[in-house]
PDB file of N, CA and C in Angstrom:
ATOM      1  N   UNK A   1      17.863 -38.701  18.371  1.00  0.00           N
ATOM      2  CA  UNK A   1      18.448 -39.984  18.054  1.00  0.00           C
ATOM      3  C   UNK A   1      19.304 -40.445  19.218  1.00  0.00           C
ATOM      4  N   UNK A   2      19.316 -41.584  19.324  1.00  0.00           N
ATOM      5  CA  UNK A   2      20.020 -42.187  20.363  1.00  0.00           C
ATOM      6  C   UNK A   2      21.684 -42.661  20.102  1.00  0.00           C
ATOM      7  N   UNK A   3      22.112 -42.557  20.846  1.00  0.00           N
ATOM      8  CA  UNK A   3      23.964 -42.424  20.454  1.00  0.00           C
ATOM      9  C   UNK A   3      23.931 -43.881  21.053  1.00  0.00           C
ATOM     10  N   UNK A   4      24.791 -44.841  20.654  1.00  0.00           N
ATOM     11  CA  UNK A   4      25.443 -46.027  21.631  1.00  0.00           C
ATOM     12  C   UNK A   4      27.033 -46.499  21.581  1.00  0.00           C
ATOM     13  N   UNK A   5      27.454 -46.868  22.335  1.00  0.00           N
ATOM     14  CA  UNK A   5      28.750 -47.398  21.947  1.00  0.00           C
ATOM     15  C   UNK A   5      29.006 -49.246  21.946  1.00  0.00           C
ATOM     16  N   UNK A   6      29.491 -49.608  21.152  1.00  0.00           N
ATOM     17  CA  UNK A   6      29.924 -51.157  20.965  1.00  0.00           C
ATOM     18  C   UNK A   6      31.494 -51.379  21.378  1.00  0.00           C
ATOM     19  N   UNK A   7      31.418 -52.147  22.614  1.00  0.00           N
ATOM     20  CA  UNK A   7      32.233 -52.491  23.237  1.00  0.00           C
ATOM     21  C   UNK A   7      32.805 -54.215  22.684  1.00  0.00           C
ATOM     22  N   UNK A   8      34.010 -54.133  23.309  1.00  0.00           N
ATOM     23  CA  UNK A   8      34.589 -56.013  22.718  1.00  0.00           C
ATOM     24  C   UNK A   8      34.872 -55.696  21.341  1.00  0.00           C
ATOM     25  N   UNK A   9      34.774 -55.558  20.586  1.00  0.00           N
ATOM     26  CA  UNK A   9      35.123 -55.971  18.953  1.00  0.00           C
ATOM     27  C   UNK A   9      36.533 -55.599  18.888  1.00  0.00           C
ATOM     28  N   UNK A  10      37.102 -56.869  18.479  1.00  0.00           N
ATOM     29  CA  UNK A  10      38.204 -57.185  18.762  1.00  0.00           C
ATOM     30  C   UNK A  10      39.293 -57.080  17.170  1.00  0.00           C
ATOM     31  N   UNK A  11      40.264 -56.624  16.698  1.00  0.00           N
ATOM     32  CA  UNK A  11      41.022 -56.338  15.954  1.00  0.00           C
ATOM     33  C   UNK A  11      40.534 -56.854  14.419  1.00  0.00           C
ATOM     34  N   UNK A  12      39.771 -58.371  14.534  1.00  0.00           N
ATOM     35  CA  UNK A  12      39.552 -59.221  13.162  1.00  0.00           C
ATOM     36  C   UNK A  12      38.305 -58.649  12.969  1.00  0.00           C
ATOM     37  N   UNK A  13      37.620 -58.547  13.740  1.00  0.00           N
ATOM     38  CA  UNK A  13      36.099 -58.167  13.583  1.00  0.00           C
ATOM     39  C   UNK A  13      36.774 -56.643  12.828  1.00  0.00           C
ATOM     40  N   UNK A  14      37.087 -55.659  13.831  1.00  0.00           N
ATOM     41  CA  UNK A  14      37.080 -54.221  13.357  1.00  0.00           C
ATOM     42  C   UNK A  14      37.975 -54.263  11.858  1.00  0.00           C
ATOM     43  N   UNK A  15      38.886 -55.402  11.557  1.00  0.00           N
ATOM     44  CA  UNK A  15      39.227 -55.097  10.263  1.00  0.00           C
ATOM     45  C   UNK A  15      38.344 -55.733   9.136  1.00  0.00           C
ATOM     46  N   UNK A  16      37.982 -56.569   9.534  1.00  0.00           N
ATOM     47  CA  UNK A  16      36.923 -57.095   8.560  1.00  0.00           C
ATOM     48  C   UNK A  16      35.742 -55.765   8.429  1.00  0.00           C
ATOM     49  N   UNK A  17      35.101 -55.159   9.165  1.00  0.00           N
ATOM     50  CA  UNK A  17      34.237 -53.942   8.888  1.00  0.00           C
ATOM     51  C   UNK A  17      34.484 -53.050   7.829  1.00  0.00           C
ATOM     52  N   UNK A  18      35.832 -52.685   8.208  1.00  0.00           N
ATOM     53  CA  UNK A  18      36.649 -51.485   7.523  1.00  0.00           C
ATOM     54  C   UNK A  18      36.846 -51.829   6.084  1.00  0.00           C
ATOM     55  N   UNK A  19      37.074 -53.074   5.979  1.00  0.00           N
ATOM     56  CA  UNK A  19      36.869 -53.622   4.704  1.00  0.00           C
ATOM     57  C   UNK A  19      35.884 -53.689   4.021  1.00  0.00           C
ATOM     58  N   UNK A  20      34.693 -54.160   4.411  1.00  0.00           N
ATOM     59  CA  UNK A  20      33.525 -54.077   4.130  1.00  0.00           C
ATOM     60  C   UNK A  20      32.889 -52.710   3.506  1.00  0.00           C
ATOM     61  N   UNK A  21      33.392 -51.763   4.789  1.00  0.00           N
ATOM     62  CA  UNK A  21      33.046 -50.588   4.611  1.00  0.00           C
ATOM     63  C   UNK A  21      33.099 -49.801   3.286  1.00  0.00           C
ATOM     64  N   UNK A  22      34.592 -50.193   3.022  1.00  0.00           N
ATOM     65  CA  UNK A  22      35.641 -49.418   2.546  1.00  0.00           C
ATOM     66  C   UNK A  22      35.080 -50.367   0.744  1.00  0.00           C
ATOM     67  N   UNK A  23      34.976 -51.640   0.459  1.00  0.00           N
ATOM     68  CA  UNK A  23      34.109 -52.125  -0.626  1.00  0.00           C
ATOM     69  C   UNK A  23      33.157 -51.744  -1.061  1.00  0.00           C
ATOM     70  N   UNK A  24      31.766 -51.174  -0.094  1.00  0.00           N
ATOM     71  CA  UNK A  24      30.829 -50.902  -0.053  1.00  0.00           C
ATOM     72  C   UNK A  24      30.785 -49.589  -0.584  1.00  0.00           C
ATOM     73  N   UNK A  25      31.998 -48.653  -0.623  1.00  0.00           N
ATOM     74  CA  UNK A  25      31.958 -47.055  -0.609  1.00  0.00           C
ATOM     75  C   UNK A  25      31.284 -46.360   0.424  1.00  0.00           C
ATOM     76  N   UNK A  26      31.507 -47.038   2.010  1.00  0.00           N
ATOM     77  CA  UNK A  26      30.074 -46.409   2.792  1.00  0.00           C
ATOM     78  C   UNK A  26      31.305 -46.298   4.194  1.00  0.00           C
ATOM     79  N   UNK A  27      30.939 -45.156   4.886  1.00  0.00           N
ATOM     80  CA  UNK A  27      31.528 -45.171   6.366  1.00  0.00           C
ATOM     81  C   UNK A  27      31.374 -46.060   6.985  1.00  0.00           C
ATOM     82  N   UNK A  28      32.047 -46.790   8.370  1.00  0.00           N
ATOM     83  CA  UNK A  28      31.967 -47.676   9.250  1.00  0.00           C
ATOM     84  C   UNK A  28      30.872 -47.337   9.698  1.00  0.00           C
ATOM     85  N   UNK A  29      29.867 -46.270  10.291  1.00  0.00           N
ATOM     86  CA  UNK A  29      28.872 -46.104  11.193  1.00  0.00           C
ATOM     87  C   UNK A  29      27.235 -46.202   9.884  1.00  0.00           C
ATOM     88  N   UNK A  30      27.883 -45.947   8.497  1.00  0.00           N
ATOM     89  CA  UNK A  30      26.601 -46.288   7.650  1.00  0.00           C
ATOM     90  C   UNK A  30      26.347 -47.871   7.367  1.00  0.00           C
ATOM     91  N   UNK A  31      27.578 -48.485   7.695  1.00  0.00           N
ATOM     92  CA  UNK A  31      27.599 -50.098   7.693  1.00  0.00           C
ATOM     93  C   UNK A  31      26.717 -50.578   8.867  1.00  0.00           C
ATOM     94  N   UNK A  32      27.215 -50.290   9.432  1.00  0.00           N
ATOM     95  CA  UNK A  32      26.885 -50.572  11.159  1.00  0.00           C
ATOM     96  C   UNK A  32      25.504 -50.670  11.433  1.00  0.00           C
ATOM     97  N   UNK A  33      25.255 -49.025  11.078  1.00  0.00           N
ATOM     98  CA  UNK A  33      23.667 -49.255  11.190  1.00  0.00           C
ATOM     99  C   UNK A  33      22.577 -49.960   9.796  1.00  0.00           C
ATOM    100  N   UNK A  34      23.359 -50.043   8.482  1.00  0.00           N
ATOM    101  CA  UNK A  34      22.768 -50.716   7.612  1.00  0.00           C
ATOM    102  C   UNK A  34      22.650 -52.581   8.330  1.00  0.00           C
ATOM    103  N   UNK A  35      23.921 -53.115   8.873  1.00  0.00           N
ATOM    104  CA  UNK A  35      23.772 -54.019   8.994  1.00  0.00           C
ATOM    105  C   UNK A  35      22.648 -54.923  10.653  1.00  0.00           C
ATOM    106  N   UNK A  36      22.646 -53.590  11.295  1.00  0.00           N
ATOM    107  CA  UNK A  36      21.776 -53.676  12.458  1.00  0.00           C
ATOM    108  C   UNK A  36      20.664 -53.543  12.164  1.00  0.00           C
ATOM    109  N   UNK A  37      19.944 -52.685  11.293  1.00  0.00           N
ATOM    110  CA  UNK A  37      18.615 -52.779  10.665  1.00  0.00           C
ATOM    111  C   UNK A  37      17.943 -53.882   9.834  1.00  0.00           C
ATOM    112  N   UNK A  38      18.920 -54.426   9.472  1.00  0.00           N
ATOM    113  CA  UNK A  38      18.618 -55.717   8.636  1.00  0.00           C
ATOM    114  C   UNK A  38      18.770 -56.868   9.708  1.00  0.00           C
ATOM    115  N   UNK A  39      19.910 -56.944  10.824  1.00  0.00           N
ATOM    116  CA  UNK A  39      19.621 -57.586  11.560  1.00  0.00           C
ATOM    117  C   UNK A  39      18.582 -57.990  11.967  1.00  0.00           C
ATOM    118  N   UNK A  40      17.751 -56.536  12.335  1.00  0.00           N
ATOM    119  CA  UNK A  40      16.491 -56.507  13.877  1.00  0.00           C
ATOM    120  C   UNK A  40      15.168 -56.830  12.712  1.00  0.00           C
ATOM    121  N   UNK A  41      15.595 -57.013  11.760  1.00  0.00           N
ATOM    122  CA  UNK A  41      14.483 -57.140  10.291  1.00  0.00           C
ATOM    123  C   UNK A  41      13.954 -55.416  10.440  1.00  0.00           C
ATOM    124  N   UNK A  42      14.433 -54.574  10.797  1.00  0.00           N
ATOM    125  CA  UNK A  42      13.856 -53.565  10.713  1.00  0.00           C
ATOM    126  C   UNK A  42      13.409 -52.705   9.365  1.00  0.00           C
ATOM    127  N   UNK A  43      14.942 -53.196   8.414  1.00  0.00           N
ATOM    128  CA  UNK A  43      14.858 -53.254   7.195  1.00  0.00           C
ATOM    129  C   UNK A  43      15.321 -54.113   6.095  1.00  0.00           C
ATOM    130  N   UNK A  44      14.566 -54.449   5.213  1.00  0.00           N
ATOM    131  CA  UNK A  44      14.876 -55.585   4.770  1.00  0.00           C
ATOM    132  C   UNK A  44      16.182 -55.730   4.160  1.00  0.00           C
ATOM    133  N   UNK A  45      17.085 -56.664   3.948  1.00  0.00           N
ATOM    134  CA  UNK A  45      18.420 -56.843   3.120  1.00  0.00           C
ATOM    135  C   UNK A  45      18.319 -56.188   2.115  1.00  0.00           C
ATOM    136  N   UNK A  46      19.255 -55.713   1.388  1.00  0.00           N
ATOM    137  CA  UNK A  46      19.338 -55.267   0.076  1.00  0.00           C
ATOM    138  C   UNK A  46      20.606 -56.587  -0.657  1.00  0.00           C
ATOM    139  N   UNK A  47      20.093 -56.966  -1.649  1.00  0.00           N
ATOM    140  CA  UNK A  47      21.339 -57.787  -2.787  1.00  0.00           C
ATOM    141  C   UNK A  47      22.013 -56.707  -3.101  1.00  0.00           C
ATOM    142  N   UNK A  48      23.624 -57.346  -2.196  1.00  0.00           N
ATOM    143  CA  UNK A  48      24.702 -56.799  -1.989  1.00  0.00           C
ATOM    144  C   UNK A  48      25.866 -57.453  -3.335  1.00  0.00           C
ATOM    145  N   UNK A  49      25.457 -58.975  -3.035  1.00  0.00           N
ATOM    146  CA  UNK A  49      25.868 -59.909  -3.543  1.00  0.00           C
ATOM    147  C   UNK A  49      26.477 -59.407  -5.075  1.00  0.00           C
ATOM    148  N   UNK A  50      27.588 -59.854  -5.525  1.00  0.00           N
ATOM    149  CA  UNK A  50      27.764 -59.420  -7.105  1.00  0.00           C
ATOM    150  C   UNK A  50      28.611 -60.788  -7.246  1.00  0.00           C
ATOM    151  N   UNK A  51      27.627 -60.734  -8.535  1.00  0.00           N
ATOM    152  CA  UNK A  51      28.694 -62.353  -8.759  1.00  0.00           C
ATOM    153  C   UNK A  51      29.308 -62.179 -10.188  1.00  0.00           C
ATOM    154  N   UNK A  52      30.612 -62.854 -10.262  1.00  0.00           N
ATOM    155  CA  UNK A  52      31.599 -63.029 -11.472  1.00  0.00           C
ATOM    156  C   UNK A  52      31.893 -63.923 -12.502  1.00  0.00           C
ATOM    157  N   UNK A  53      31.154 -65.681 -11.791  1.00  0.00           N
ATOM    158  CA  UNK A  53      31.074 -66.667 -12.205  1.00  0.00           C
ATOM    159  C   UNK A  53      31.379 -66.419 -14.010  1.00  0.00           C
ATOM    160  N   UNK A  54      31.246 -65.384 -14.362  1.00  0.00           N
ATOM    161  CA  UNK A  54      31.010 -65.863 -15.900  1.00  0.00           C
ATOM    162  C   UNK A  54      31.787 -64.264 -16.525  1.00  0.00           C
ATOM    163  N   UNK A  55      32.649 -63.585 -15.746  1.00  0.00           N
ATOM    164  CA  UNK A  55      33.426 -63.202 -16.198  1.00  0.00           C
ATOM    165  C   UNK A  55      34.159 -63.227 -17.401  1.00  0.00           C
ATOM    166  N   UNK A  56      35.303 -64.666 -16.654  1.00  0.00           N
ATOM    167  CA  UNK A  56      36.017 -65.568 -18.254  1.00  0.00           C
ATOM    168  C   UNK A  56      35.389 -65.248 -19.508  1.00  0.00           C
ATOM    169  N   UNK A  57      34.224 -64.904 -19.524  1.00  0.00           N
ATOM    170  CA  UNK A  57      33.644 -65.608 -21.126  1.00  0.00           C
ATOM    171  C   UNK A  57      33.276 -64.142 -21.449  1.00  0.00           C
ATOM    172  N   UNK A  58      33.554 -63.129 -20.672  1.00  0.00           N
ATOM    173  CA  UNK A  58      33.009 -61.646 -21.289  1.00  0.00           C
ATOM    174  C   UNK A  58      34.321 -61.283 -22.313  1.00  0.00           C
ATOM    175  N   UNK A  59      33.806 -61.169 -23.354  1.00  0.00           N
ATOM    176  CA  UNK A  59      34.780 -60.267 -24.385  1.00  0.00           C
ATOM    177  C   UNK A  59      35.527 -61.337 -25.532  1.00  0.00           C
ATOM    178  N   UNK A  60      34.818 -62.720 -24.998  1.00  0.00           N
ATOM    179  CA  UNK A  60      35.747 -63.755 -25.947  1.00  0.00           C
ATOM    180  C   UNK A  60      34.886 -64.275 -26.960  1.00  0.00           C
ATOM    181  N   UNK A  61      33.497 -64.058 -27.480  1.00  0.00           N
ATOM    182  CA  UNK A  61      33.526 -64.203 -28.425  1.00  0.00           C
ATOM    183  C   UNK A  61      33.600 -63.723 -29.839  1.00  0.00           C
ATOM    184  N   UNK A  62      33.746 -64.430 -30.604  1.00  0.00           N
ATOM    185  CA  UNK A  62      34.491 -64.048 -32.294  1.00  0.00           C
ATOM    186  C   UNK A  62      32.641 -63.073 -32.518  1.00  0.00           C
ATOM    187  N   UNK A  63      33.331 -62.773 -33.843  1.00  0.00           N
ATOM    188  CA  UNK A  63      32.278 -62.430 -34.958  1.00  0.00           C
ATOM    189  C   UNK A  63      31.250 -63.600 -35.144  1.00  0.00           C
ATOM    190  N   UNK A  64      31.976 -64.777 -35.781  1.00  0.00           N
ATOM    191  CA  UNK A  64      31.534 -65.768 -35.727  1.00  0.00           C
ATOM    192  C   UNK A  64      30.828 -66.394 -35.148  1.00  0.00           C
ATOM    193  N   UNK A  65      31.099 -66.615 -33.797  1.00  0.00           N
ATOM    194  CA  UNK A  65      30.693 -67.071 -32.735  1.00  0.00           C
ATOM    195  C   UNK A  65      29.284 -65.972 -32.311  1.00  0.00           C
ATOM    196  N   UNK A  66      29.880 -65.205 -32.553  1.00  0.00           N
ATOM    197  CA  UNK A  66      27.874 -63.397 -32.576  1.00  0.00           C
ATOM    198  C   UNK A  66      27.069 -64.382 -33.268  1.00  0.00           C
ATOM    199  N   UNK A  67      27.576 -64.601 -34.177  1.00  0.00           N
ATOM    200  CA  UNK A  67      26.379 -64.502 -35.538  1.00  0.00           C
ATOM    201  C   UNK A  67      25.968 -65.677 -35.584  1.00  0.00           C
ATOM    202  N   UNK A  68      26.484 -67.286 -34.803  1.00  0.00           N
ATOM    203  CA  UNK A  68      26.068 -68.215 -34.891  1.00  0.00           C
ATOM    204  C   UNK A  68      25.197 -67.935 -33.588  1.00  0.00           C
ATOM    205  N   UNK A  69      25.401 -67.543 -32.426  1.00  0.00           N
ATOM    206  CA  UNK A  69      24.244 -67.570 -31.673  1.00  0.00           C
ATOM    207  C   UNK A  69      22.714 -66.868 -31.889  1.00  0.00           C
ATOM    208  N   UNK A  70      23.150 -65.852 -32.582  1.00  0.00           N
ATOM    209  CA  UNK A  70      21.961 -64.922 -33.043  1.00  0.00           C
ATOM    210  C   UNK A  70      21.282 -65.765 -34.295  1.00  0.00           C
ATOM    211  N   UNK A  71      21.453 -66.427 -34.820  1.00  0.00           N
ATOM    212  CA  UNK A  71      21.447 -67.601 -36.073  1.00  0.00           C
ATOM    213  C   UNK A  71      20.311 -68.673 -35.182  1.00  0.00           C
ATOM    214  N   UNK A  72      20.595 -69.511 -34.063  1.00  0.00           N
ATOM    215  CA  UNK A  72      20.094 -70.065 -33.188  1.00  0.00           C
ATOM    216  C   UNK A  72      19.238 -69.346 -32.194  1.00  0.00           C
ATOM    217  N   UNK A  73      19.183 -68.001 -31.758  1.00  0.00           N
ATOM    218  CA  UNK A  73      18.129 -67.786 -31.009  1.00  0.00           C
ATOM    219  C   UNK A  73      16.906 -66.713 -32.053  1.00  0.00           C
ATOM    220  N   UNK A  74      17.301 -66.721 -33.158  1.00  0.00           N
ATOM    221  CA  UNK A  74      16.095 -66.195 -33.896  1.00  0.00           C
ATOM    222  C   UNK A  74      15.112 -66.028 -33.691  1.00  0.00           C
ATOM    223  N   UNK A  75      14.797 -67.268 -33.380  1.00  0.00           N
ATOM    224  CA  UNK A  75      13.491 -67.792 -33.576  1.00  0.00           C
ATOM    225  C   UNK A  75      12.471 -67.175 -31.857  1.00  0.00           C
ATOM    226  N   UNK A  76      13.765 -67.296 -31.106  1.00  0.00           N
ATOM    227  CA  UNK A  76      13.241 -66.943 -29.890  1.00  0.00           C
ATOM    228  C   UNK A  76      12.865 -65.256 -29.708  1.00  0.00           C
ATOM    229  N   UNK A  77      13.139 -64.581 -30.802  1.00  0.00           N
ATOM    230  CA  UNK A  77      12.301 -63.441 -30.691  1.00  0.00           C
ATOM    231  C   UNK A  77      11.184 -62.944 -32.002  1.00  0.00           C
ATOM    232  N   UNK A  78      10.252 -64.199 -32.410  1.00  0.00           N
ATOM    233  CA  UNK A  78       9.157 -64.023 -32.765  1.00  0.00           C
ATOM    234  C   UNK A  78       8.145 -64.120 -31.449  1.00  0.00           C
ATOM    235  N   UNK A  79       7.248 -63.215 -32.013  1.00  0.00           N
ATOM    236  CA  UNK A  79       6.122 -62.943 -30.948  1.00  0.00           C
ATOM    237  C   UNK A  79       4.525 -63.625 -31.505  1.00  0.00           C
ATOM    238  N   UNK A  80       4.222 -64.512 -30.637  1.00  0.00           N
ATOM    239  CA  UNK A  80       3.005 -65.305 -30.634  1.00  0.00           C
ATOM    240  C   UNK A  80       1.625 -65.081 -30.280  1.00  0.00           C
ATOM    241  N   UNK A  81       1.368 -64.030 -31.308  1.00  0.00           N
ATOM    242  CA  UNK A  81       0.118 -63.045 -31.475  1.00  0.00           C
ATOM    243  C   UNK A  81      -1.685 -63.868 -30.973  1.00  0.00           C
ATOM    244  N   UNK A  82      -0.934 -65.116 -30.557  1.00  0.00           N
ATOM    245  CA  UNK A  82      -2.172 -65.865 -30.045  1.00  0.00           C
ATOM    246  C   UNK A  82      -2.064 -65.496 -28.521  1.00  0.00           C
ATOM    247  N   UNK A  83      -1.113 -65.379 -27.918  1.00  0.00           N
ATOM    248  CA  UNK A  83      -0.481 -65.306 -26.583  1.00  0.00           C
ATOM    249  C   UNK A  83      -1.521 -64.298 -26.259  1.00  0.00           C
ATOM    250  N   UNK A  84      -0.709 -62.968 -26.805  1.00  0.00           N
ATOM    251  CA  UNK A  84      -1.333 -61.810 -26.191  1.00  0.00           C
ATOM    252  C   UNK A  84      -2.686 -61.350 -26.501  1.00  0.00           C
ATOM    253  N   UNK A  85      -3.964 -62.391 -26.747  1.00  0.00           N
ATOM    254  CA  UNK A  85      -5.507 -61.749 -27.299  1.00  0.00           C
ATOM    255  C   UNK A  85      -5.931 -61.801 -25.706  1.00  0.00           C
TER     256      UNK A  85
END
């Protein structure tokens, strides 16, 4: 394997990494080369991405509020025995 060193990266860059790193649960040099491989397309991206958008609404609804949606999507789990011949 070939060793290299990265020269210039300057205080914002190297803390932004470490951060990254350190989110990721992964060493600076497993970042590094995860993010250079995906660079060179060598390997493809992985969805890193985690989204929260809809957080707020985890854990807030009632009983009520269960049983009226399950009331309304009923119907959406009958199965349409014409579909699958």
């Amino acid at each position: 394997m070939t060793t290299m060193t990265l020269r210039g990266i300057d205080e914002t860059l190297a803390q932004a990494l470490k951060e990254l790193a350190r989110n990721q649960g992964v060493s600076l040099n497993t970042l590094a080369l995860r993010l250079i491989r995906e660079a060179t397309g060598v390997d493809k991206r992985k969805r890193t991405l985690v989204h929260h958008d809809l957080d707020a609404l985890a854990g807030t609804w009632s009983e009520g509020d269960e049983l009226s949606f399950l009331a309304a999507t009923r119907s959406l789990e009958a199965i349409d025995e014409d579909l699958w011949k």
